[in-house]
Structures are given as C-alpha cells and as structure tokens.
N, C-alpha and C. Protein backbone atom coordinates (compact mmCIF):
# COMPACT_ATOMS: atom_id res chain seq x y z
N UNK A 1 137.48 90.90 19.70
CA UNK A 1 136.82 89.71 20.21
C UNK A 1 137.39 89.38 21.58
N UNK A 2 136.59 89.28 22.43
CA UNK A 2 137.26 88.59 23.69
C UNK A 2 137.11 87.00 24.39
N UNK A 3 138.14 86.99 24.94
CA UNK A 3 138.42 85.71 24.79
C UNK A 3 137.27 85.13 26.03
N UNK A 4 137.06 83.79 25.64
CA UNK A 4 135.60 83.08 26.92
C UNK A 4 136.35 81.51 27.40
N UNK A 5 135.91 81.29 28.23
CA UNK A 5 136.57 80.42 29.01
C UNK A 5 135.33 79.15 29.01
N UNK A 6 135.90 77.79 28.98
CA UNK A 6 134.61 76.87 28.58
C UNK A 6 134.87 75.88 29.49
N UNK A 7 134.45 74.59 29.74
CA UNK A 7 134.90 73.20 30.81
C UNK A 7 134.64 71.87 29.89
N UNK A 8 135.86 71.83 30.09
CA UNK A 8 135.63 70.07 29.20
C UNK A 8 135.98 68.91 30.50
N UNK A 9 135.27 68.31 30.35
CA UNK A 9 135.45 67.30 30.77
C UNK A 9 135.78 66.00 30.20
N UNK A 10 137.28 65.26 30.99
CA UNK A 10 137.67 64.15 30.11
C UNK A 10 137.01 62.95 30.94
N UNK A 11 136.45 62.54 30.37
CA UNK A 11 135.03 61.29 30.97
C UNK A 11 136.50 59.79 31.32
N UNK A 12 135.47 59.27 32.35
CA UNK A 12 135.98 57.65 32.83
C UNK A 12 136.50 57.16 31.91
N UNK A 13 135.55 57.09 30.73
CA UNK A 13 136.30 56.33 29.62
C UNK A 13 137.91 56.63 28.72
N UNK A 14 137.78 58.00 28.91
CA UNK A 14 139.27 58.45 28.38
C UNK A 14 140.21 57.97 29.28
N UNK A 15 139.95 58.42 30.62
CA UNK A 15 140.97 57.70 31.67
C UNK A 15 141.43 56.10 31.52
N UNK A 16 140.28 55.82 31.53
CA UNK A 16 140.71 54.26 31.28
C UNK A 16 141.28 54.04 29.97
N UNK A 17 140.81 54.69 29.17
CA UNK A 17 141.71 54.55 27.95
C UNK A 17 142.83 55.04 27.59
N UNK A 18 143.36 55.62 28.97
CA UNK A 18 144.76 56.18 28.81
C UNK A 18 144.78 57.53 27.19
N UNK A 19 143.65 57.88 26.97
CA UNK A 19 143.61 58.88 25.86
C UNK A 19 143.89 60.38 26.52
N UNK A 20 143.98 60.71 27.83
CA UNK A 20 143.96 61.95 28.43
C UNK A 20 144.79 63.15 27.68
N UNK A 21 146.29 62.28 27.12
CA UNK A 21 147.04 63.11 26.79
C UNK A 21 146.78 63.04 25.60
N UNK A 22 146.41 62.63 24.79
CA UNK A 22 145.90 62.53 23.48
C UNK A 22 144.91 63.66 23.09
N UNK A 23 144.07 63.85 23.86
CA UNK A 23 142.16 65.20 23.91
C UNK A 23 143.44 66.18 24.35
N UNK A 24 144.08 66.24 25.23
CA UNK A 24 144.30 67.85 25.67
C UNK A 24 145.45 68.13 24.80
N UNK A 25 146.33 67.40 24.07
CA UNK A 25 147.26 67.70 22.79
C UNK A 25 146.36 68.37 21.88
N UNK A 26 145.21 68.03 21.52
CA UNK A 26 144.47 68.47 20.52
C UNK A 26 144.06 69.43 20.61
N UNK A 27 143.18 70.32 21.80
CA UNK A 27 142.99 71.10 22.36
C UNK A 27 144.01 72.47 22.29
N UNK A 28 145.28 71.65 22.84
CA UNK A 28 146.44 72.92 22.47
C UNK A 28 147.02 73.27 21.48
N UNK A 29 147.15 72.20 20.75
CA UNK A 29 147.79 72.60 19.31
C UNK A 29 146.67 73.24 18.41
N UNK A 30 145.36 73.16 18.85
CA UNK A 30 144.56 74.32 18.27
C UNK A 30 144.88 75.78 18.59
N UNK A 31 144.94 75.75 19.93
CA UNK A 31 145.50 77.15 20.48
C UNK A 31 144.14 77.36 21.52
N UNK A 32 144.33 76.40 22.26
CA UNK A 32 143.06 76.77 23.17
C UNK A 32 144.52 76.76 24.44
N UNK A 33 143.78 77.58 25.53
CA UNK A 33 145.30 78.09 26.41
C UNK A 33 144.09 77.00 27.61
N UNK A 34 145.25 76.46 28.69
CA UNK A 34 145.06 75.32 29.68
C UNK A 34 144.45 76.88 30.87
N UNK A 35 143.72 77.04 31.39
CA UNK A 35 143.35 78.49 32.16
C UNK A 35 142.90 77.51 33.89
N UNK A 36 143.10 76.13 34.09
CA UNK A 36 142.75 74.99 34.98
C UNK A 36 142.64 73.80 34.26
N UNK A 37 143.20 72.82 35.49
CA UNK A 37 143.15 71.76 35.11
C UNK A 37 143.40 70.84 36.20
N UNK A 38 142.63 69.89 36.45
CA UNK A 38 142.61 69.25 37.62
C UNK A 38 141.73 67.41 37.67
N UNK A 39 142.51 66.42 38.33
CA UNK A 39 141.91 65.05 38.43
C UNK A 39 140.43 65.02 39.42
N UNK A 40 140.00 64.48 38.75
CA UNK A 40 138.89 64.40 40.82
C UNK A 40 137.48 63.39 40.57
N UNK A 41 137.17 62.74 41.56
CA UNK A 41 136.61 61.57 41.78
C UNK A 41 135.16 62.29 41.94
N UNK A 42 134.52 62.17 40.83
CA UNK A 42 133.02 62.83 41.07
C UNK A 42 131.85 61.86 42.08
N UNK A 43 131.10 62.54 42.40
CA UNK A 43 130.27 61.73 43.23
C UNK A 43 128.85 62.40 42.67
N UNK A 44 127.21 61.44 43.43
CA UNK A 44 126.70 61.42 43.13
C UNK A 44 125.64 62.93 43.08
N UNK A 45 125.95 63.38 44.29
CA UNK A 45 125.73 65.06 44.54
C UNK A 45 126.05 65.80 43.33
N UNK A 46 127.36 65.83 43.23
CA UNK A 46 127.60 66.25 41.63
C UNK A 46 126.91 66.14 40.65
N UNK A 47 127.15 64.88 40.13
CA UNK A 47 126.65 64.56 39.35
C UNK A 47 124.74 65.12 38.88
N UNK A 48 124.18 65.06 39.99
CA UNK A 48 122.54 65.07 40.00
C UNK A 48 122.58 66.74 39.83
N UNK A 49 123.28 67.99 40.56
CA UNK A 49 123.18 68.96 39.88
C UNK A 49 124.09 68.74 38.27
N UNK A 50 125.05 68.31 38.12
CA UNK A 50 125.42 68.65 36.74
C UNK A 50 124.58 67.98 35.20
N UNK A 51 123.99 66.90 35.90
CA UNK A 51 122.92 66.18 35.24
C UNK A 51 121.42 67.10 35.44
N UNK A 52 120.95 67.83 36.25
CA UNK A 52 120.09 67.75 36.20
C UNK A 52 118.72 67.75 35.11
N UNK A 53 118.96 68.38 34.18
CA UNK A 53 117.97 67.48 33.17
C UNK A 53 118.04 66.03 32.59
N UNK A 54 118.72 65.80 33.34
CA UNK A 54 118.41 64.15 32.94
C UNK A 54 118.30 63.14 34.21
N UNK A 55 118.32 63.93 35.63
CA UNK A 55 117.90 63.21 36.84
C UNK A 55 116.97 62.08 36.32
N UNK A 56 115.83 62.21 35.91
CA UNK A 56 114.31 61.73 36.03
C UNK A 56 114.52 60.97 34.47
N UNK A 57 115.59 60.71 34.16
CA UNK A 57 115.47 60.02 32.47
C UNK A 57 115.79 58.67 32.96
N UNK A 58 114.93 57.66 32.49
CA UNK A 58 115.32 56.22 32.63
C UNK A 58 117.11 55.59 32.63
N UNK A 59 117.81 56.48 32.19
CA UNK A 59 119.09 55.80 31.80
C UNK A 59 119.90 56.56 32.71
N UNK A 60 119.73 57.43 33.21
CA UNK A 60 120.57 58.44 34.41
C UNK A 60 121.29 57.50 35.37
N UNK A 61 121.23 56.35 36.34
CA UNK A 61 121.92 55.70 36.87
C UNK A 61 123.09 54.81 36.15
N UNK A 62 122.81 54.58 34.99
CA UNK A 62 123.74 54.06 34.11
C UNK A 62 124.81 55.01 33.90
N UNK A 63 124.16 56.48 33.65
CA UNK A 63 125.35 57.52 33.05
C UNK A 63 125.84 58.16 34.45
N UNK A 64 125.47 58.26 35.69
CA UNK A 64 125.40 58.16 36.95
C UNK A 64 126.91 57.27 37.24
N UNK A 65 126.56 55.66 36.73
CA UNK A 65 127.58 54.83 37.47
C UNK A 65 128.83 54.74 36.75
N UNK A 66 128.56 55.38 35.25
CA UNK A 66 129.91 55.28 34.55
C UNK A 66 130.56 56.91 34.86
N UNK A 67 130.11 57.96 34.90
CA UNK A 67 131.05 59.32 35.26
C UNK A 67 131.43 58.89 36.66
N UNK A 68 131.16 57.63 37.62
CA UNK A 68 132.03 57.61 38.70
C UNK A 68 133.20 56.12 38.61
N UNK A 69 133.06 56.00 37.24
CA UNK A 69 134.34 54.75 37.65
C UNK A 69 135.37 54.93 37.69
N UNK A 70 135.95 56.41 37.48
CA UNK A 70 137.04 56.52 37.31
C UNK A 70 137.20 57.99 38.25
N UNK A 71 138.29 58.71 38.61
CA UNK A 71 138.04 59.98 38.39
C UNK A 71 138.02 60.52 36.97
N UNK A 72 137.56 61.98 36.93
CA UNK A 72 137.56 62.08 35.44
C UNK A 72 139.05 63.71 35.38
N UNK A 73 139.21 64.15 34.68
CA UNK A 73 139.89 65.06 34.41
C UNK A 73 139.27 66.71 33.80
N UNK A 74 139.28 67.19 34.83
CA UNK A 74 138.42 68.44 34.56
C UNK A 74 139.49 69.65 33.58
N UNK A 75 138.85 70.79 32.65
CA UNK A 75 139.94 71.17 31.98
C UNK A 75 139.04 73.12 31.95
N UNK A 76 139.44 73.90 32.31
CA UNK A 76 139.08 74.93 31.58
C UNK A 76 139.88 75.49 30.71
N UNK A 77 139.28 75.71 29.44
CA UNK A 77 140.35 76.10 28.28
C UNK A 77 139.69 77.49 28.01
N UNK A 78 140.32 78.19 27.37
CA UNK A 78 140.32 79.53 27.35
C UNK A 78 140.53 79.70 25.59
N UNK A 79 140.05 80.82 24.96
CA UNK A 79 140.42 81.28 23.62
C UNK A 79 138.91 81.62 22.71
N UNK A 80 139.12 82.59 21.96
CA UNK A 80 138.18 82.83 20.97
C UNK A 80 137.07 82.26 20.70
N UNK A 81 136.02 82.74 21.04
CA UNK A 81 135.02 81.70 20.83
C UNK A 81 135.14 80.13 21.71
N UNK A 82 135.87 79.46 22.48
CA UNK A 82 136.35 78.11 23.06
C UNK A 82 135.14 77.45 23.15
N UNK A 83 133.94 78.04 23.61
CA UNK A 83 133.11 76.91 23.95
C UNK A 83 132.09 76.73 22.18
N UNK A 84 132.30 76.97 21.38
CA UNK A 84 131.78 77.01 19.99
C UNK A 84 133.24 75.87 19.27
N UNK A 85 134.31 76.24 19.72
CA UNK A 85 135.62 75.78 19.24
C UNK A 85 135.87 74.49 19.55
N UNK A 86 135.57 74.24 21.03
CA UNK A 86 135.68 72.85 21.93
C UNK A 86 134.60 72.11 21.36
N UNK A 87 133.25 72.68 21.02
CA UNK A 87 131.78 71.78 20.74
C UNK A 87 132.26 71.04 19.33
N UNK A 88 132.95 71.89 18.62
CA UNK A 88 133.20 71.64 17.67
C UNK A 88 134.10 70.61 16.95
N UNK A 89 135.38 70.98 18.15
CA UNK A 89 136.47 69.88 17.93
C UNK A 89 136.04 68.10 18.54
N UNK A 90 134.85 68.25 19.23
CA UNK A 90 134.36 67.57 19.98
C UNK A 90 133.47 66.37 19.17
N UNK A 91 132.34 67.07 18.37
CA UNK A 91 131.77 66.53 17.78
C UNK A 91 130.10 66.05 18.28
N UNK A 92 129.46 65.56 17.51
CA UNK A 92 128.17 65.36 18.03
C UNK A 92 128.28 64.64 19.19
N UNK A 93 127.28 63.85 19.99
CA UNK A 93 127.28 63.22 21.09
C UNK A 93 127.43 62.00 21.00
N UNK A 94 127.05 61.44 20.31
CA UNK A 94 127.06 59.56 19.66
C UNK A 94 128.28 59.60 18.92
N UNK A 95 129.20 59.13 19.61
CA UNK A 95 130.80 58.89 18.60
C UNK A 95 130.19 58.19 17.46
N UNK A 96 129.35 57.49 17.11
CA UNK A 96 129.02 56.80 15.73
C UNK A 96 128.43 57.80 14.78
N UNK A 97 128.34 58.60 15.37
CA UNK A 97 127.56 59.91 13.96
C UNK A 97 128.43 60.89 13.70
N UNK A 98 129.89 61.43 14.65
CA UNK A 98 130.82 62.10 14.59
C UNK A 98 131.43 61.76 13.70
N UNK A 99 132.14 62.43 12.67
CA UNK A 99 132.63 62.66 11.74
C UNK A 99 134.24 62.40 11.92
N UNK A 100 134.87 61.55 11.19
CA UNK A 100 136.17 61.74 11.57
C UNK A 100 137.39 62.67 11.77
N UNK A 101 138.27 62.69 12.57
CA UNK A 101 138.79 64.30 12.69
C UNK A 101 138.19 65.24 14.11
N UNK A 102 137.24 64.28 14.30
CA UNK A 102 136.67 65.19 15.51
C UNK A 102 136.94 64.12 16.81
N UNK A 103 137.16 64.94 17.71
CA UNK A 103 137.67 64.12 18.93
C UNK A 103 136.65 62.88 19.28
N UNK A 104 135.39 62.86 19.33
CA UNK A 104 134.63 61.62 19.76
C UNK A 104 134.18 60.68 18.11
N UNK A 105 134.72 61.21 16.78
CA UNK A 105 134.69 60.66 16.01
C UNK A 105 135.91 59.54 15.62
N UNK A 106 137.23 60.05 16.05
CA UNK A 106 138.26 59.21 16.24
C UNK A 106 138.34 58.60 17.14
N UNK A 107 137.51 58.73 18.66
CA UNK A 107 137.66 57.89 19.61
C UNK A 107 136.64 57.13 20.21
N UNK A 108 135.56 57.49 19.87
CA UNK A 108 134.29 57.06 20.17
C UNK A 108 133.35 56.31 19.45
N UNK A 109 132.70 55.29 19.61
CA UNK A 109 131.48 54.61 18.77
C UNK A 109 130.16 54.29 19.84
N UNK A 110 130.10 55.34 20.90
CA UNK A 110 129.29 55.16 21.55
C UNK A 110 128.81 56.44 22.13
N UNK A 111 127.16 56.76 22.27
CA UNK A 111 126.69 57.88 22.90
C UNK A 111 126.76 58.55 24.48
N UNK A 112 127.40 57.58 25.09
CA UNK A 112 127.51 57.62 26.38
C UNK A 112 128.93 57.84 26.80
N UNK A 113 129.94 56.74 26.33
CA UNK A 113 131.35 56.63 26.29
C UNK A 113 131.91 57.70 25.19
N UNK A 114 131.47 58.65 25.27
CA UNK A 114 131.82 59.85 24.41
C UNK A 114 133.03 60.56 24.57
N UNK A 115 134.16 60.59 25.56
CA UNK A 115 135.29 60.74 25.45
C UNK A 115 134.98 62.27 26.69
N UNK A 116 134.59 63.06 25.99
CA UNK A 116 134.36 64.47 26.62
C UNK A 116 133.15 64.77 26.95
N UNK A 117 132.98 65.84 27.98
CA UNK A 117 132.11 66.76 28.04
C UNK A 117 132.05 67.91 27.75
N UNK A 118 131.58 68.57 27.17
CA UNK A 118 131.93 70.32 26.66
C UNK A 118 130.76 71.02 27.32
N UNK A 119 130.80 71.96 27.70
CA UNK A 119 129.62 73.42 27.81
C UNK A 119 129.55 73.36 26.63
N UNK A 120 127.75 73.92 26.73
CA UNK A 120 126.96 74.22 25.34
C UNK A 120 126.62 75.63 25.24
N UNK A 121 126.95 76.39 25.98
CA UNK A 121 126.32 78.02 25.98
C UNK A 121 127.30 78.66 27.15
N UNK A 122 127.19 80.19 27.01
CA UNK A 122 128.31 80.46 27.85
C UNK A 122 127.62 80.71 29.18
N UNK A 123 126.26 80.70 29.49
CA UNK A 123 125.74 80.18 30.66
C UNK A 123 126.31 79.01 31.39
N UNK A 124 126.02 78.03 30.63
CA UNK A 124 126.22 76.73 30.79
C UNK A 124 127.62 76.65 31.13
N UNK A 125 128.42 77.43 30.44
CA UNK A 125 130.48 77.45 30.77
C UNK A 125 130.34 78.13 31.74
N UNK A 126 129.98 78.97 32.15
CA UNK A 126 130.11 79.55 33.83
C UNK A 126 129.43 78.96 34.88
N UNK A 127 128.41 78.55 34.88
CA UNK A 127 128.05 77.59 36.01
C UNK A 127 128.97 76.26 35.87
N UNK A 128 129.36 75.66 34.83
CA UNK A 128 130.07 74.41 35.16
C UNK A 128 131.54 74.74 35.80
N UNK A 129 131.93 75.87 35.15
CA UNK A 129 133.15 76.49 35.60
C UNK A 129 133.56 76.37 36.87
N UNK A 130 132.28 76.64 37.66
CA UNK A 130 132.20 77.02 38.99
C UNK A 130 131.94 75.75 39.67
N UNK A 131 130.89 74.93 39.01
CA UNK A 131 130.97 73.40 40.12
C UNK A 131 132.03 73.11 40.17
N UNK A 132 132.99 72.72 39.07
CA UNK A 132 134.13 72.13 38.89
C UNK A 132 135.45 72.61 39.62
N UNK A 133 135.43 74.16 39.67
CA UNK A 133 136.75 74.67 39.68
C UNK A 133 136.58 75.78 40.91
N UNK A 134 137.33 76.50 41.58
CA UNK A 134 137.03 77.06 42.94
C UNK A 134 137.98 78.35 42.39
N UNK A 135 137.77 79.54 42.41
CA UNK A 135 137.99 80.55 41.42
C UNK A 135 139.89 80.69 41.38
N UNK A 136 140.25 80.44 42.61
CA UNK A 136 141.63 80.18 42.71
C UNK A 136 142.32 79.40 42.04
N UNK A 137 141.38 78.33 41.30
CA UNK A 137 142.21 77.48 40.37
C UNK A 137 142.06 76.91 39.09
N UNK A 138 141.48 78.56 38.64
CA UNK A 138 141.62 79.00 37.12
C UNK A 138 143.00 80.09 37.48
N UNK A 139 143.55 80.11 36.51
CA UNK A 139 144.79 81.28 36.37
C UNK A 139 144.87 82.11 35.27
N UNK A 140 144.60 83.08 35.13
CA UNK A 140 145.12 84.32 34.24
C UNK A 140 146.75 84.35 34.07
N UNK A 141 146.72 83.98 32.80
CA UNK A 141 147.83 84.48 32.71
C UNK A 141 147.91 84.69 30.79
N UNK A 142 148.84 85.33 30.25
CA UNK A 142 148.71 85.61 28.55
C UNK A 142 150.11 84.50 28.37
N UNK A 143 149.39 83.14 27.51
CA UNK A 143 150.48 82.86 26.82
C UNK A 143 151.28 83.63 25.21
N UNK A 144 152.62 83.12 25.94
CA UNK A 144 153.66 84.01 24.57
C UNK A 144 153.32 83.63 23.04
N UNK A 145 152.51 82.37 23.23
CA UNK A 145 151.90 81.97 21.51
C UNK A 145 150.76 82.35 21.29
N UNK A 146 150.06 83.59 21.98
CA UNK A 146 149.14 84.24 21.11
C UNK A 146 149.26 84.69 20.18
N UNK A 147 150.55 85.52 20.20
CA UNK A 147 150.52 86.42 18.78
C UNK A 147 150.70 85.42 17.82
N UNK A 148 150.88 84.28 17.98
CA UNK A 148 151.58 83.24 17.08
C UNK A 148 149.98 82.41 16.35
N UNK A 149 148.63 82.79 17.72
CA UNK A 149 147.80 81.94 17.69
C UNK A 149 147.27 82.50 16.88
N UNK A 150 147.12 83.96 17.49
CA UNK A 150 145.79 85.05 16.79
C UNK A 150 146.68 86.35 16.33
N UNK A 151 145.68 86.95 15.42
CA UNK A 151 146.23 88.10 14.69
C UNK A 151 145.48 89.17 15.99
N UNK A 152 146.84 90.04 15.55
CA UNK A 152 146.25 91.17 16.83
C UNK A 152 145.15 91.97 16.82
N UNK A 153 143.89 91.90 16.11
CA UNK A 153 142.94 92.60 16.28
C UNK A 153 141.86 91.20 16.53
N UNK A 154 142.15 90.21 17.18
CA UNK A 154 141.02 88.78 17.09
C UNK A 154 140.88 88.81 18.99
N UNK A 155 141.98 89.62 19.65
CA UNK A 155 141.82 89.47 21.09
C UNK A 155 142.43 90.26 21.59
C-alpha cells in the first residue's frame, strides 16, 4: 500500500478556540506523519477557488467571512489511506450529526463551525495540496514510528 498525502484544514473556529493542539494530537497519535504545516490569513481569492462550488450558493459570504476571521492552520498529513483516515476521524459535516469520538463530534454542534476541513478524493488532496502549500514546504522524510505504526508489508 502506498502511502497518500491529504490537507486538513484547522478552520477560524478552532483557532479561536484555542483547540489547534488538541485536532493535530489526534491526528498523530493515530499515526498520521505532519509532511507540512503552516499558519496563514486566507483571503477572498482563495477562498472563491477553494469554494468554488459553492461561489453562487446563498450562504457563501457567510462561510466566506468566517474562514477569514482568523488565520486558519493548514496541515498536510501523510499515511495509509490519510484522506479516507482524516474524513473519517473528522466526521460528517454538521458537528450535530457526528458521532462522538470523532473530531467535529466532540467539538462541534454546528455545520459551518466544523472545526476542520479535509480533502474528499485524492484529486481533491492534490489540488488543495497545492493551493495551500508551495512544493518546498511539504517534506519527505520516514518517521522512526512507522514500524511501530504499520506492519511492514502495509507501506
């Protein structure tokens, strides 16, 4: 199996909620490896390509004015399956229908203030990869707790 690289994004609301270190603890003690990671003040350019199916949706300036109140915390994580792994640890989109145990189920009661963003397809993880991150600041490198993570025929 080889390993795929995914983009989470830790939304305004985690920042403000001081939860940052809280999502990316979780993340690692699964065994997802940190492959980038970086703060940054999104703007509206951004936003309208990373939104773009939802440019033209009545509620887009709302979700528009909250991914800029804060900066947000961009993350590429790396490991087995990650963007199936991250969707997962993540949870549905409406923290009120997430299940507890899952990151927007313990932190979230709202569809918007959802804590994270995850890639949904590994299309979708390589183009976000790339808005977000400038190829120099993802890093290759093998952490020493793989063998610890995965059995040696999983990567």
């Amino acid at each position: 199996m080889a390993l795929e690289k995914t983009l989470v994004l830790l939304k305004p609301c985690t920042v403000q909620r001081a939860l940052c270190g809280e999502v990316i603890n979780r993340f690692e003690k699964k065994g997802l490896r940190i492959a980038g990671m970086k703060m940054m003040q999104l703007d509206e350019a951004i936003l309208r390509e990373h939104y773009a199916h939802l440019v033209d949706r009545p509620f887009f300036p709302t979700l528009r004015d909250s991914m800029m109140a804060t900066p947000v915390v961009a993350l590429a994580l790396e490991g087995v399956d990650a963007i199936e792994v991250v969707r997962q640890m993540a949870g549905p989109t409406n923290g009120r229908k997430a299940l507890p145990g899952t990151i927007r189920g313990d932190y979230s009661v709202s569809g918007q203030q959802n804590i994270v963003h995850a890639s949904d397809g590994p299309e979708t993880a390589a183009a976000e990869l790339k808005r977000f991150f400038r190829d120099e600041e993802i890093f290759e490198w093998t952490s020493p707790m793989r063998v610890a993570v995965y059995a040696s025929d999983e990567c």
